[in-house]
C-alpha atoms as a PDB file:
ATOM      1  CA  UNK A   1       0.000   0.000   0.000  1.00  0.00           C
ATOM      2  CA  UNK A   2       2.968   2.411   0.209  1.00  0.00           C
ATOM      3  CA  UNK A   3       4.490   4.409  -2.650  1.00  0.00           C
ATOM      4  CA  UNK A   4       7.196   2.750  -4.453  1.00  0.00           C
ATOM      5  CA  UNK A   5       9.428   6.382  -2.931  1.00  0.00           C
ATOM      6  CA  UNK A   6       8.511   6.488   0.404  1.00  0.00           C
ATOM      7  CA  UNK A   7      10.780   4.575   2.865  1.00  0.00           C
ATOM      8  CA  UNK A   8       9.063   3.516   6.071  1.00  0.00           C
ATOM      9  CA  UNK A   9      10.646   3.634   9.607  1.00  0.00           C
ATOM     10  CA  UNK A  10       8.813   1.721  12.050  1.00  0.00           C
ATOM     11  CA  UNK A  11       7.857   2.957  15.374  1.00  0.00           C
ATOM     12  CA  UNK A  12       5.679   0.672  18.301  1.00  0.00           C
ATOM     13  CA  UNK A  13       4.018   2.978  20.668  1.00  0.00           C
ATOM     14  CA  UNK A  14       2.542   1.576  24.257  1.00  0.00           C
ATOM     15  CA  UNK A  15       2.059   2.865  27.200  1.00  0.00           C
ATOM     16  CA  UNK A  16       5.722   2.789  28.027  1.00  0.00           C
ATOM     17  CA  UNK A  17       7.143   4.589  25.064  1.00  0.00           C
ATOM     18  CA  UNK A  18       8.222   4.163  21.675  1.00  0.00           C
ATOM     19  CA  UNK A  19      10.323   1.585  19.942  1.00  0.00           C
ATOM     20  CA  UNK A  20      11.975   1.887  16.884  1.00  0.00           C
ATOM     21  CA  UNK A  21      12.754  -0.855  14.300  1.00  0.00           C
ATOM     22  CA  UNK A  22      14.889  -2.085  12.102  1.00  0.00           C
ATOM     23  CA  UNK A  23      12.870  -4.489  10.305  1.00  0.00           C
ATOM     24  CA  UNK A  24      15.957  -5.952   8.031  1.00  0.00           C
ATOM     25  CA  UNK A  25      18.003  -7.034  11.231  1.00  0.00           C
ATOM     26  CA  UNK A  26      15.842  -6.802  14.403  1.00  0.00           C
ATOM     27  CA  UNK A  27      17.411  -4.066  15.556  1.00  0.00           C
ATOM     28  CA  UNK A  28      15.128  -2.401  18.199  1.00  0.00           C
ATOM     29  CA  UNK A  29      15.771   0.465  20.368  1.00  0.00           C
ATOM     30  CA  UNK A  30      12.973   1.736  23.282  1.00  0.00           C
ATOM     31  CA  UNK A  31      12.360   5.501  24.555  1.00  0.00           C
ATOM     32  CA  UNK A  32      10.993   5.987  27.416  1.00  0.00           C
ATOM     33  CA  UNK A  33       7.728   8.106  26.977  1.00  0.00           C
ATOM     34  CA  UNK A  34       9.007  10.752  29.337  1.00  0.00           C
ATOM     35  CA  UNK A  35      12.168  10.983  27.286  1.00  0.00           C
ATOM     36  CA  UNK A  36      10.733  11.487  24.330  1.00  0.00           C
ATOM     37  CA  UNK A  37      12.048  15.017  22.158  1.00  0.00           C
ATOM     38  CA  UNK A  38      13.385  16.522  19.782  1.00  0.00           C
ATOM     39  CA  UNK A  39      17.070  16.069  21.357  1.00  0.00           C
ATOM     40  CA  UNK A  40      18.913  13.242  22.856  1.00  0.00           C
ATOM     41  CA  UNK A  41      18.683   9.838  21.132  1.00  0.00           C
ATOM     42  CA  UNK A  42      15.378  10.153  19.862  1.00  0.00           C
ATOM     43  CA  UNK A  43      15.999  13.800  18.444  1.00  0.00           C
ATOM     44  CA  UNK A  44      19.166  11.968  16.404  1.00  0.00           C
ATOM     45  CA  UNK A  45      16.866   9.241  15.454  1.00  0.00           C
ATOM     46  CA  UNK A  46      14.245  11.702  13.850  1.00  0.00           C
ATOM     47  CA  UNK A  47      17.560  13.797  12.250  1.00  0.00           C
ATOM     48  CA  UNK A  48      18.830  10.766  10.771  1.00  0.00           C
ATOM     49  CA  UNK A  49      15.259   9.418   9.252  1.00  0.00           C
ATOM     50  CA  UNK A  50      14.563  12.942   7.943  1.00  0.00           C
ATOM     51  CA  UNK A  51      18.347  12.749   6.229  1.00  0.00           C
ATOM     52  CA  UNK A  52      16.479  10.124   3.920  1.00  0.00           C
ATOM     53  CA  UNK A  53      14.435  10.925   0.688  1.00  0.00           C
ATOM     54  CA  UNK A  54      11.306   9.846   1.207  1.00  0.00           C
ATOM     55  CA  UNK A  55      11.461   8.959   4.395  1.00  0.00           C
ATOM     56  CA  UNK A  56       7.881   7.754   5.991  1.00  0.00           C
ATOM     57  CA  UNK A  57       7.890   7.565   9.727  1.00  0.00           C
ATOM     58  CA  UNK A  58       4.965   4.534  10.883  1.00  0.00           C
ATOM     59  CA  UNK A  59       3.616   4.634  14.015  1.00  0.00           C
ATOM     60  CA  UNK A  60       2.229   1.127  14.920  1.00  0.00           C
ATOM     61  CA  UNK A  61       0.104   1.947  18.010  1.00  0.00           C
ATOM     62  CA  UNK A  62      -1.096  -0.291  20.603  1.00  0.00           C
ATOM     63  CA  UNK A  63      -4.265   0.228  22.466  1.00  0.00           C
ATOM     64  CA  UNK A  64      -2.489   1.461  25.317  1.00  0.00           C
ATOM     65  CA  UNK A  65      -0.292   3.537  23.043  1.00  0.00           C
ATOM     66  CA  UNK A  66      -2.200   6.260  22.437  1.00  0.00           C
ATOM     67  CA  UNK A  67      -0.866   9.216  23.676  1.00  0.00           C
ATOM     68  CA  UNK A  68       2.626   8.207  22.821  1.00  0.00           C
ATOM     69  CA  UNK A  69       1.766   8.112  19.639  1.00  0.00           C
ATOM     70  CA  UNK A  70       0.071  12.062  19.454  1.00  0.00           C
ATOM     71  CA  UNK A  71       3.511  12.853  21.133  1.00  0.00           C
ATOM     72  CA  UNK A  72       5.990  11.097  18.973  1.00  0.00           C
ATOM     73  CA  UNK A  73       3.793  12.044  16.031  1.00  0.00           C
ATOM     74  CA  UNK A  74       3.619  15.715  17.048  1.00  0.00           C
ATOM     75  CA  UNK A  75       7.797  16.172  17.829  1.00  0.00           C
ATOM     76  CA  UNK A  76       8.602  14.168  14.287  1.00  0.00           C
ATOM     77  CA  UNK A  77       6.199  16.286  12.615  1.00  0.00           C
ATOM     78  CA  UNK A  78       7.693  19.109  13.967  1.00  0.00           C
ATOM     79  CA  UNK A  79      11.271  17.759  12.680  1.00  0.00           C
ATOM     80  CA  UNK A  80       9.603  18.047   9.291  1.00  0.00           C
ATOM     81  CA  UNK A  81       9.040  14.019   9.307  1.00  0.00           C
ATOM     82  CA  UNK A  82       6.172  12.878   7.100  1.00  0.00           C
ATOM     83  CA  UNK A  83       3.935  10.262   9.708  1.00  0.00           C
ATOM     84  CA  UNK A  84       1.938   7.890   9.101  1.00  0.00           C
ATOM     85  CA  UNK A  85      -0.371   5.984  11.921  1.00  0.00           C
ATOM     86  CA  UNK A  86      -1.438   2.446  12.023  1.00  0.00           C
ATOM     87  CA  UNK A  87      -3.528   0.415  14.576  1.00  0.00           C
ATOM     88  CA  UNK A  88      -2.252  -2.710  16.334  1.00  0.00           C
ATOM     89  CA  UNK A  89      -4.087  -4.687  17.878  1.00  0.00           C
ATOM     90  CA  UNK A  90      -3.368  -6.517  21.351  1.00  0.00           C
ATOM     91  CA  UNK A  91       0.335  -6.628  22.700  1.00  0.00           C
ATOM     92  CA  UNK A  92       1.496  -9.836  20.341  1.00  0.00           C
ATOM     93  CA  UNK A  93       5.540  -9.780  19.005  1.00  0.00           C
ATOM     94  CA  UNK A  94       5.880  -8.249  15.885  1.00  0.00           C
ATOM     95  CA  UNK A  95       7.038 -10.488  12.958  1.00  0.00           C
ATOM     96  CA  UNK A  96       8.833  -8.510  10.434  1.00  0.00           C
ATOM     97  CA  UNK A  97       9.760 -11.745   8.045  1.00  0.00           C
ATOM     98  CA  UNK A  98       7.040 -10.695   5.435  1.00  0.00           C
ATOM     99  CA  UNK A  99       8.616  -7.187   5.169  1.00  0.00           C
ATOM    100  CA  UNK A 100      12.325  -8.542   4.678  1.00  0.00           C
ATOM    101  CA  UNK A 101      10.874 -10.693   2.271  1.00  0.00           C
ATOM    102  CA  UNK A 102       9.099  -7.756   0.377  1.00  0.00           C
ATOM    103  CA  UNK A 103      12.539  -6.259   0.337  1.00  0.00           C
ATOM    104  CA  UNK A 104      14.910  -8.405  -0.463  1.00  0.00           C
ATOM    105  CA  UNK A 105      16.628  -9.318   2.671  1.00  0.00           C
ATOM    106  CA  UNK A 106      15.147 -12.776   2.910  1.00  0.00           C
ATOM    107  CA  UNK A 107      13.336 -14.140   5.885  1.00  0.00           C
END
């Protein structure tokens, strides 16, 4: 369903926070919802996605995840991020093996 030029960054949002993913390696890396901004780790993480051409930032928010989401969604916005939002439900594991298939990077 995404453009064919937009690159996607994935971020989980709960109750706790945010986590960003790498979906090619299973790289993960959680911010505490108090410590989310537009500096410190997260404020390099949002400099670094907005670096890239077409860069699409995807929240995947949990039920619980709410208000982290308005919050991450307002700072990256703010960073001049392009976000997208997408519902999860429950609090299940994420399996990225369909999107490293879909790119390339096997599974």
């Amino acid at each position: 369903g995404l453009s064919r030029h937009l690159k996607p960054y994935f971020i989980e949002c709960d109750a706790g926070g945010a986590t960003a993913y790498r979906a090619r390696d299973d790289f993960r890396y959680f911010v505490a919802k108090d410590d989310l901004s537009s500096s410190g780790d997260f404020g390099r993480y949002l400099r670094r996605v907005r670096a890239v051409p077409g860069a699409l930032l995807v929240l995947l928010v949990r039920p619980d995840g709410i208000s982290t989401s308005v919050r991450t969604a307002r700072i990256a916005q703010a960073a001049g991020i392009r976000v997208a939002r997408l519902p999860l439900p429950g609090n299940g594991e994420l399996d990225w093996s369909l999107l490293r298939r879909a790119e390339g990077g096997g599974g």
